[in-house]
Protein backbone atom coordinates (compact mmCIF):
# COMPACT_ATOMS: atom_id res chain seq x y z
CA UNK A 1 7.15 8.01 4.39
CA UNK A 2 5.38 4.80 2.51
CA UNK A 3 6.56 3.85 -0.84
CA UNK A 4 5.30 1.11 -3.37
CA UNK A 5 7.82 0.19 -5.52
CA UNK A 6 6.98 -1.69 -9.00
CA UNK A 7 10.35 -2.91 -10.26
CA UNK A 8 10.46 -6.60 -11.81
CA UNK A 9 14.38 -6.68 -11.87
CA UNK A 10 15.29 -8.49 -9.08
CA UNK A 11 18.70 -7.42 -8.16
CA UNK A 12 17.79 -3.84 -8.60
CA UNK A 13 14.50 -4.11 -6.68
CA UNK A 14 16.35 -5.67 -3.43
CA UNK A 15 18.81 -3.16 -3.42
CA UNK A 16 16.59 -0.06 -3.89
CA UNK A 17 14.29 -1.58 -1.33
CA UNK A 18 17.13 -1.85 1.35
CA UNK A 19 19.03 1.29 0.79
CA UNK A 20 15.41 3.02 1.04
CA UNK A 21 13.81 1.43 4.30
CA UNK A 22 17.83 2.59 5.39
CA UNK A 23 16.49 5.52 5.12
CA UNK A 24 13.44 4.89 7.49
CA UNK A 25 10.81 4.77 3.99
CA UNK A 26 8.25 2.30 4.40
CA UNK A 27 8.61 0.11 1.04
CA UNK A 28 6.32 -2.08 -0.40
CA UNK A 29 7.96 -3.99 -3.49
CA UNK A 30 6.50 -5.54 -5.97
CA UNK A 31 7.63 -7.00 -9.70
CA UNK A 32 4.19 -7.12 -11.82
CA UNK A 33 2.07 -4.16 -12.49
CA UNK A 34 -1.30 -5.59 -12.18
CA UNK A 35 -0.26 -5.95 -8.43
CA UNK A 36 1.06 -2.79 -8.60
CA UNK A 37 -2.75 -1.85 -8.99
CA UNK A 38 -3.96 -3.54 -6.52
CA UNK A 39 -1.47 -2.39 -3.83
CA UNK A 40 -2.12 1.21 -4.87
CA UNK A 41 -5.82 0.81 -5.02
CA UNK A 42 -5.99 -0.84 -1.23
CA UNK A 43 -3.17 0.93 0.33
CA UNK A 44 -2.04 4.82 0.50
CA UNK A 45 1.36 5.70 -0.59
CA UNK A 46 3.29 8.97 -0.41
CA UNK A 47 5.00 8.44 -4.06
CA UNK A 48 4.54 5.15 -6.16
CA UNK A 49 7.67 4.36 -7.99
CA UNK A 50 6.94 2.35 -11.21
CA UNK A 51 9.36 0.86 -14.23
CA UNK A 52 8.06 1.24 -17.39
CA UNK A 53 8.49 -2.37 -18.68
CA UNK A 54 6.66 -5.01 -16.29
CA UNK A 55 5.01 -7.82 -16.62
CA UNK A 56 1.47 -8.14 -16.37
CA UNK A 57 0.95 -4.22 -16.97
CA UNK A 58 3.44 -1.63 -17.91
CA UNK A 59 4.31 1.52 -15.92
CA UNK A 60 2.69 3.40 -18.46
CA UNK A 61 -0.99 1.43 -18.48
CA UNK A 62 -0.95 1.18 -14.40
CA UNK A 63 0.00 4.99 -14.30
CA UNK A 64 -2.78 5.69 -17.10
CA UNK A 65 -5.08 2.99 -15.10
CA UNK A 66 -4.94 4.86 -11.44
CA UNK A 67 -5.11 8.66 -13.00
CA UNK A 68 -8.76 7.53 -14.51
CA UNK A 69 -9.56 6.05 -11.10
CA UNK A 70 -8.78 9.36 -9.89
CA UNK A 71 -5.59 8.21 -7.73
CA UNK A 72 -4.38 11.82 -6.51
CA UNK A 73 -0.73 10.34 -5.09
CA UNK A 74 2.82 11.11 -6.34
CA UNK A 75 4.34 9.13 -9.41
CA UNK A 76 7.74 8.16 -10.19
CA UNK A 77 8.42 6.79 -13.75
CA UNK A 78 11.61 4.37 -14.22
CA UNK A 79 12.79 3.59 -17.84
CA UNK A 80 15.89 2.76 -19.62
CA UNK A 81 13.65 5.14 -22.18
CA UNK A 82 15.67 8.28 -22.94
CA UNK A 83 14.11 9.84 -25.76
CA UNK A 84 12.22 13.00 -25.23
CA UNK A 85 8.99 11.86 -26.96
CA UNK A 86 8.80 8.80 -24.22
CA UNK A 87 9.12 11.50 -21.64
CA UNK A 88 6.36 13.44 -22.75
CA UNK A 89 4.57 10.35 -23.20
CA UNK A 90 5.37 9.29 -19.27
CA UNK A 91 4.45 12.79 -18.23
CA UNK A 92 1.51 13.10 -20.10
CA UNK A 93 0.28 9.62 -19.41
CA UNK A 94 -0.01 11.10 -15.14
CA UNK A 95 3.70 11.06 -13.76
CA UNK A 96 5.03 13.72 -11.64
CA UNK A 97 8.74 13.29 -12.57
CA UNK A 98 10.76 10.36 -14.75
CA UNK A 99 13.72 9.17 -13.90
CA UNK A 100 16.03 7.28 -16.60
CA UNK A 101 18.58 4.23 -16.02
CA UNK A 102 21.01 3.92 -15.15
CA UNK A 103 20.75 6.45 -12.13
CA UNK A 104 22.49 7.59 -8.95
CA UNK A 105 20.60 6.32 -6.10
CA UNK A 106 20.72 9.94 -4.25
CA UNK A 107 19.42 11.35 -7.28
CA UNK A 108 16.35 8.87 -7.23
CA UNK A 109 16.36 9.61 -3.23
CA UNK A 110 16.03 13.43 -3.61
CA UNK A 111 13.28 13.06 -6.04
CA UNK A 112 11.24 10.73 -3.95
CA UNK A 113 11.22 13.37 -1.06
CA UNK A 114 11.21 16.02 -3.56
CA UNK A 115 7.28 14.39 -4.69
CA UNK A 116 6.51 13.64 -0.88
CA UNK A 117 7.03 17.17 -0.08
CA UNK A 118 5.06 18.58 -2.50
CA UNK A 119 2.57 16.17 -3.34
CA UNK A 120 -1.05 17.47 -2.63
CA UNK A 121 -2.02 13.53 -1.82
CA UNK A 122 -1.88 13.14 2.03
CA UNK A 123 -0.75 9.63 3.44
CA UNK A 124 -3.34 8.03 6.10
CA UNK A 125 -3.04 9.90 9.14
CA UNK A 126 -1.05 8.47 11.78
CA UNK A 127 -4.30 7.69 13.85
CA UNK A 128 -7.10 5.91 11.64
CA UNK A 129 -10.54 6.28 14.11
CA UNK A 130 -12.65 3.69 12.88
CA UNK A 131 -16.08 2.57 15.16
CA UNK A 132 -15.12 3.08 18.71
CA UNK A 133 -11.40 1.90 18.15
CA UNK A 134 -8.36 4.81 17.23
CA UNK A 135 -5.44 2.60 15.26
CA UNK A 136 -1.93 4.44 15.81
CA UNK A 137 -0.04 3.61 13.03
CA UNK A 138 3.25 5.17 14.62
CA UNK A 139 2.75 3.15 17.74
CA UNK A 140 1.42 0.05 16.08
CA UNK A 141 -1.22 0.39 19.03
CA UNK A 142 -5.09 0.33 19.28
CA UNK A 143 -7.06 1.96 21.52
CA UNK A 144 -10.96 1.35 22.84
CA UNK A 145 -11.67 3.87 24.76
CA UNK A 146 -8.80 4.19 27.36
CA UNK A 147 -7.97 0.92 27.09
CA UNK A 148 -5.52 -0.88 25.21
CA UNK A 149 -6.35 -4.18 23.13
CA UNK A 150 -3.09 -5.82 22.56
CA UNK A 151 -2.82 -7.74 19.27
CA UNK A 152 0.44 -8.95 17.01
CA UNK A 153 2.44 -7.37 14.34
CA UNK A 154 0.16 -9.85 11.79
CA UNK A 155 -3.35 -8.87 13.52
CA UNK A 156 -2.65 -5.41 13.93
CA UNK A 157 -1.99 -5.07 10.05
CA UNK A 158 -5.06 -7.30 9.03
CA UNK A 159 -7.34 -4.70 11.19
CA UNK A 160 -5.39 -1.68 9.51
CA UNK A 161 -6.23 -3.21 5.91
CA UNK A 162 -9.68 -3.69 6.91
CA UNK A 163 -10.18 -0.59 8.21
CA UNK A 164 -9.00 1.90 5.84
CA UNK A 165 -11.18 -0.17 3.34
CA UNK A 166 -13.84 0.01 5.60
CA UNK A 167 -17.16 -0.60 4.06
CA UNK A 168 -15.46 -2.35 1.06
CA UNK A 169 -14.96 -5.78 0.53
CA UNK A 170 -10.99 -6.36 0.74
CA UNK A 171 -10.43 -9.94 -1.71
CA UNK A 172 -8.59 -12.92 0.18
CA UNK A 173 -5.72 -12.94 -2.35
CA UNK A 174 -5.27 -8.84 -1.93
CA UNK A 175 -5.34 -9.57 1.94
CA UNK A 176 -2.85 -12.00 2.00
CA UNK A 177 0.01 -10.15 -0.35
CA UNK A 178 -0.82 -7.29 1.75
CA UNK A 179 -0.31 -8.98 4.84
CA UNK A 180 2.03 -12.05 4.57
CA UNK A 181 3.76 -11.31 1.40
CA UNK A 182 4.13 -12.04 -2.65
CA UNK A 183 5.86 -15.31 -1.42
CA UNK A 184 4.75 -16.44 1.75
CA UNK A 185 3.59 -20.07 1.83
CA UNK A 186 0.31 -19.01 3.97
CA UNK A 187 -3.34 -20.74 2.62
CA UNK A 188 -6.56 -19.26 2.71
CA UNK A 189 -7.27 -21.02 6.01
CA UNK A 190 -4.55 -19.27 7.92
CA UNK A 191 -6.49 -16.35 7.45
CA UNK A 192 -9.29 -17.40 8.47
CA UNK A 193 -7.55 -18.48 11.72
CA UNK A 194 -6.20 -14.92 11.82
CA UNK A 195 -9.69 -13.28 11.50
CA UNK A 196 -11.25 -15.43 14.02
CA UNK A 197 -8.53 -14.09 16.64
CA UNK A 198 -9.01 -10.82 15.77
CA UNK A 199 -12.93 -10.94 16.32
CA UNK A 200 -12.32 -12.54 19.46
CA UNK A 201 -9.70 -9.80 20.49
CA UNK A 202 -12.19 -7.00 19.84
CA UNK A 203 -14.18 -5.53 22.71
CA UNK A 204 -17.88 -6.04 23.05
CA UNK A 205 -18.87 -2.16 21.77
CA UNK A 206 -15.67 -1.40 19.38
CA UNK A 207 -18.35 -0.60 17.07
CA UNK A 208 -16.76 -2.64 14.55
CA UNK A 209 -18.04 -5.98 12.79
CA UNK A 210 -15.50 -7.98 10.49
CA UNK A 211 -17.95 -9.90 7.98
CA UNK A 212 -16.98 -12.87 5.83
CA UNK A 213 -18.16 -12.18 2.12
CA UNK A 214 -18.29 -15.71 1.34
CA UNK A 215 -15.97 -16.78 -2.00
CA UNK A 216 -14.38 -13.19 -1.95
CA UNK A 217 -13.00 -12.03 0.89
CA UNK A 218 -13.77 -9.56 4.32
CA UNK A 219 -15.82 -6.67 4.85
CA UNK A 220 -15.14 -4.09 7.88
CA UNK A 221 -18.46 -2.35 8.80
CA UNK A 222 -18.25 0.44 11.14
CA UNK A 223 -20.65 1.92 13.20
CA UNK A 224 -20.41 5.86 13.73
CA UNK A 225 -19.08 6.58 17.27
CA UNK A 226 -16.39 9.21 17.05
């Protein structure tokens, strides 16, 4: 299972985020709800937990934002909020269930596999085909043909961004929280050190072309070989 989590307390955030991947979830954390956005926007996510006070955006405007861009995946809402009018409100606004604090981390468990279970929204299927490459997710492995093209932890998730937005242009700054982290000390030039690699790494006939959209960020273009 993949979870984003949008949580800007600290303290709580850590330890929801390591008694969760404890439980073999996939978490992606983050403590502003604009980034929120952009995580759930580039990425796919079995169940998006979000607090209701954030900075940047609250729950509430990032879980009314993705329901008008037609996001289809399961919502969590987290508030200190108790009143039944604010639950209707969180409900209303596109939440699937709303959890109040203080709460019992198995309770907040069950209802995150509780959404996963029943949510219509399908993560990314364990093998992405994309040109003449097949990305295992599971494996962290890539395949051309019957050969394997070996590439790090690092690479391998630049490609997977790139290729799940394929066609779209993915922006440097989304890129880089995606794949180094909200506080990694990595500059714009690393990545372009990391895409040069990856080019390099890719087999004459992939089908795949990683294009620099100059000032914004990288384009995958595909051609149709599956």
């Amino acid at each position: 299972m993949r979870l984003l989590l949008a949580e800007d307390d600290v303290k709580l955030g850590n330890l929801l985020k390591h008694l969760l991947e404890k439980e073999a979830i996939q978490v992606d954390w983050v403590v502003r709800g604009d980034t929120a956005i952009d995580y759930a926007l580039y990425s796919a996510y079995d169940v998006i937990v979000l607090d209701w006070m954030m900075p940047g955006e609250t729950g509430i405007n990032v879980c009314d934002f993705l329901r008008k861009q037609h996001y289809q995946g399961a919502i969590l809402m987290l508030t200190a909020k108790d009143a039944v009018s604010d639950r209707v409100l969180g409900l209303d606004t596109g939440a699937d269930d709303y959890l109040v604090k203080p709460f019992e981390y198995s309770e907040l468990l069950a209802r995150v596999r509780a959404l996963a279970r029943r949510s219509s929204f399908q993560l990314k299927e364990d093998v992405l085909a994309v040109g003449g490459l097949l990305l295992n997710r599971s494996t962290r492995s890539v395949l051309h043909g019957a050969e394997e093209i070996q590439l790090s932890a690092r690479e391998f998730q630049l490609l997977e961004l790139l290729a799940q937005n394929s066609g779209k242009v993915v922006p440097r700054d989304v890129i880089l929280d995606r794949v180094w982290g909200l506080d990694a000390e990595v500059s714009s030039n690393n990545l372009d050190a990391y895409v040069r690699l990856l080019r390099k790494k890719l087999p004459e006939g992939s089908g795949v072309e990683i294009q620099n959209i100059r000032g914004i960020g990288f384009k995958l273009e595909a051609q149709h070989v599956f």
